[in-house]
C-alpha atoms as a PDB file:
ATOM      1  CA  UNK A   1     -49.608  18.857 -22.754  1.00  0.00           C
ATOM      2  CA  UNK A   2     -49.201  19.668 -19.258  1.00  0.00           C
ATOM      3  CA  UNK A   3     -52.372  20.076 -18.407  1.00  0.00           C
ATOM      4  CA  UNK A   4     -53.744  17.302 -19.338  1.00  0.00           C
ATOM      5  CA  UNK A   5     -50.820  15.069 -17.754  1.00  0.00           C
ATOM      6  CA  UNK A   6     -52.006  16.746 -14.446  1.00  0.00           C
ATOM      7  CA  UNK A   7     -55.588  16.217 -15.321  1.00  0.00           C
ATOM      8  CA  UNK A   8     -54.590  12.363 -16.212  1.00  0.00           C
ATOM      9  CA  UNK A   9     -52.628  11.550 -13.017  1.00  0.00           C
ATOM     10  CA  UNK A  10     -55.281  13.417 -10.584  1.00  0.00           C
ATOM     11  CA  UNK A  11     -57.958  10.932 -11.750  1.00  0.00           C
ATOM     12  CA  UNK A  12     -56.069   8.077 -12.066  1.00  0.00           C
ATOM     13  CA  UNK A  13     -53.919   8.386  -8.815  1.00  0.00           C
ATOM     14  CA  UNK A  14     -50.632   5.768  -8.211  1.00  0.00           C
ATOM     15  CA  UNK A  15     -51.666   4.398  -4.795  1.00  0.00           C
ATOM     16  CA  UNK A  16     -49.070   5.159  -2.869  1.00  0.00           C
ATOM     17  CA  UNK A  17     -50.544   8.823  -3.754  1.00  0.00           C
ATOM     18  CA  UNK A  18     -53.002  10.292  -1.083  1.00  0.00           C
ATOM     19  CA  UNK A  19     -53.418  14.104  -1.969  1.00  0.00           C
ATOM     20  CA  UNK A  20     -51.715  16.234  -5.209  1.00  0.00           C
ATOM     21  CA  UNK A  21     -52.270  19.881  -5.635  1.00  0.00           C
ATOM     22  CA  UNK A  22     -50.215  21.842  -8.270  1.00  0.00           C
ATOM     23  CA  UNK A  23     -48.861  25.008  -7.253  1.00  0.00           C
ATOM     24  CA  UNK A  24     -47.401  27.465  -9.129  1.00  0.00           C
ATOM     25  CA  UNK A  25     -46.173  26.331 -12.706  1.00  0.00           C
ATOM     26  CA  UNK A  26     -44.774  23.045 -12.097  1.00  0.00           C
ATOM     27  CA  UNK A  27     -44.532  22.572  -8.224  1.00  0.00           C
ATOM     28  CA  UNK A  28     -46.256  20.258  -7.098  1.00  0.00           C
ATOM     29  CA  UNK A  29     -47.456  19.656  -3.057  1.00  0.00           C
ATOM     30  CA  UNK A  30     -48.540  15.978  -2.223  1.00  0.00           C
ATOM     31  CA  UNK A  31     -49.240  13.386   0.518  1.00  0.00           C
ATOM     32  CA  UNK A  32     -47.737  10.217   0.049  1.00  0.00           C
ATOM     33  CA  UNK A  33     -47.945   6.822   1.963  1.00  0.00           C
ATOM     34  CA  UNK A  34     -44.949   5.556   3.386  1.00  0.00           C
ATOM     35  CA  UNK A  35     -43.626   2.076   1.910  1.00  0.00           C
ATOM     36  CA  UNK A  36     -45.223  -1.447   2.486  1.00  0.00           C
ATOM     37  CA  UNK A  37     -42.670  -3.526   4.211  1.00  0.00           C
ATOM     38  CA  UNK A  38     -40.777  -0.690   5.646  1.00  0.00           C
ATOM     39  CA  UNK A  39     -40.779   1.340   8.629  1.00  0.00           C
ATOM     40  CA  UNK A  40     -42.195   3.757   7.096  1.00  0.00           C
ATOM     41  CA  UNK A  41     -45.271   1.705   6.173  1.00  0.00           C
ATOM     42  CA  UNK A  42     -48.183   3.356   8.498  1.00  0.00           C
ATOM     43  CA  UNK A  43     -47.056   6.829   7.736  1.00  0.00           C
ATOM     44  CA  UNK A  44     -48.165   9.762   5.496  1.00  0.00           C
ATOM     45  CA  UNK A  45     -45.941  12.270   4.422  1.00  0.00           C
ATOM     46  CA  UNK A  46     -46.458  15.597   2.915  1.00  0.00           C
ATOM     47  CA  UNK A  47     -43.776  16.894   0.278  1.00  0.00           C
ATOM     48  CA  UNK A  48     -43.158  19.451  -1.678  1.00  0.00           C
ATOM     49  CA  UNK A  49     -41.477  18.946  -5.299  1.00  0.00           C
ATOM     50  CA  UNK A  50     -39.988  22.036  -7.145  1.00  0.00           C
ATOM     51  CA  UNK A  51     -38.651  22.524 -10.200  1.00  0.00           C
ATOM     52  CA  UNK A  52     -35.911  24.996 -10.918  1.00  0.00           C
ATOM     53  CA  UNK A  53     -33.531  25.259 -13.637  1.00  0.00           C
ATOM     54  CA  UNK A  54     -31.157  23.156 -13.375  1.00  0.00           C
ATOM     55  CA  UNK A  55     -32.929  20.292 -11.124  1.00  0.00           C
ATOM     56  CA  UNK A  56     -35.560  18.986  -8.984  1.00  0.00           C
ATOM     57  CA  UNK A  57     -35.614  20.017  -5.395  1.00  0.00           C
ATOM     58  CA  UNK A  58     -37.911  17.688  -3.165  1.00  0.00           C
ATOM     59  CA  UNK A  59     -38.115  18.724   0.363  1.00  0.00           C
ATOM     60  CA  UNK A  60     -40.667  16.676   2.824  1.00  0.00           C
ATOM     61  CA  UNK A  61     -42.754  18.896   4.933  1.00  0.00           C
ATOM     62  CA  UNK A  62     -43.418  16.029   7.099  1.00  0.00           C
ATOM     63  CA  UNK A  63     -40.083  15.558   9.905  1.00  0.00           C
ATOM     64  CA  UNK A  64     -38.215  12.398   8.032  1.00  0.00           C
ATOM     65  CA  UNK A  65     -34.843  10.682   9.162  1.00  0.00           C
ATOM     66  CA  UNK A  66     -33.128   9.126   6.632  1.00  0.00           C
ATOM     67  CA  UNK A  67     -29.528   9.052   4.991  1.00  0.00           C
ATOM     68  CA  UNK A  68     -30.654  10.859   1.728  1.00  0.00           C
ATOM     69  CA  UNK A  69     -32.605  13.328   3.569  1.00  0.00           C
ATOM     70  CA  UNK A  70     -31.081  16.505   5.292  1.00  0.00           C
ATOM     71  CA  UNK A  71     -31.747  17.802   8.617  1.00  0.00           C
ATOM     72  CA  UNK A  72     -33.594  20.778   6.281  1.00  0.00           C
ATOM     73  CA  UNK A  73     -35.677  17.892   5.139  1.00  0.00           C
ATOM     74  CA  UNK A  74     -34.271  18.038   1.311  1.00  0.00           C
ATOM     75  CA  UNK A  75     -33.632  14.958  -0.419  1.00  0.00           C
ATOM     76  CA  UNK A  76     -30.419  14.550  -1.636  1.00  0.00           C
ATOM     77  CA  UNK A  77     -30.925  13.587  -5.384  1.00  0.00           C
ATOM     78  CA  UNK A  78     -27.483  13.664  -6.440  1.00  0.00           C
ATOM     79  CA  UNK A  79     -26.475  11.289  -4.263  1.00  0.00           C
ATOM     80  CA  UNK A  80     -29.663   8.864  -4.960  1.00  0.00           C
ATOM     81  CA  UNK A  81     -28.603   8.849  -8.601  1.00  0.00           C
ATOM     82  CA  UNK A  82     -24.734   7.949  -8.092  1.00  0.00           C
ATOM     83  CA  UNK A  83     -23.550   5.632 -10.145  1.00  0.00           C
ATOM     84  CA  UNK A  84     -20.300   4.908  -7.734  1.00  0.00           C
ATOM     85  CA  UNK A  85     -20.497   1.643  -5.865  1.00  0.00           C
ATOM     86  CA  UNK A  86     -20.247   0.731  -1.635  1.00  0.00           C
ATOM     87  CA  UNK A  87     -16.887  -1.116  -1.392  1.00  0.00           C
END
């Protein structure tokens, strides 16, 4: 099932999607285009997505500044999925 799910989105590409190369078991490295409308809109960034046990770790290989991003370039998952509120 996995195989063809990476054989499915390799041809059919999203298009904010530039480059995708599968690793070892489930990693994943890719290239993708930085946001329309948002300052990150000319810009390509690599990434690397991992999966371990207990969660995904996605780290950008590409420099990135950004609240949810660490100065080790991890993205901070736990926080993008909080359900608590900005008062």
């Amino acid at each position: 099932m996995f195989k063809y799910r990476q054989a499915e989105l390799k041809s059919n590409m999203p298009p904010y999607l530039r480059h995708l190369e599968y690793t070892k078991g489930f990693d994943v490295t890719a290239i993708i285009a930085g946001p329309d409308d948002s300052p990150y809109e000319s810009g390509l960034f690599a990434v690397a997505i991992a999966f371990d046990d207990y969660y995904l770790i996605f780290v950008f290989a590409t420099p990135i500044y950004h609240l949810n991003v660490s100065d080790t370039r991890v993205v901070n998952a736990l926080q993008l999925n909080s359900s608590e509120s900005l008062e």
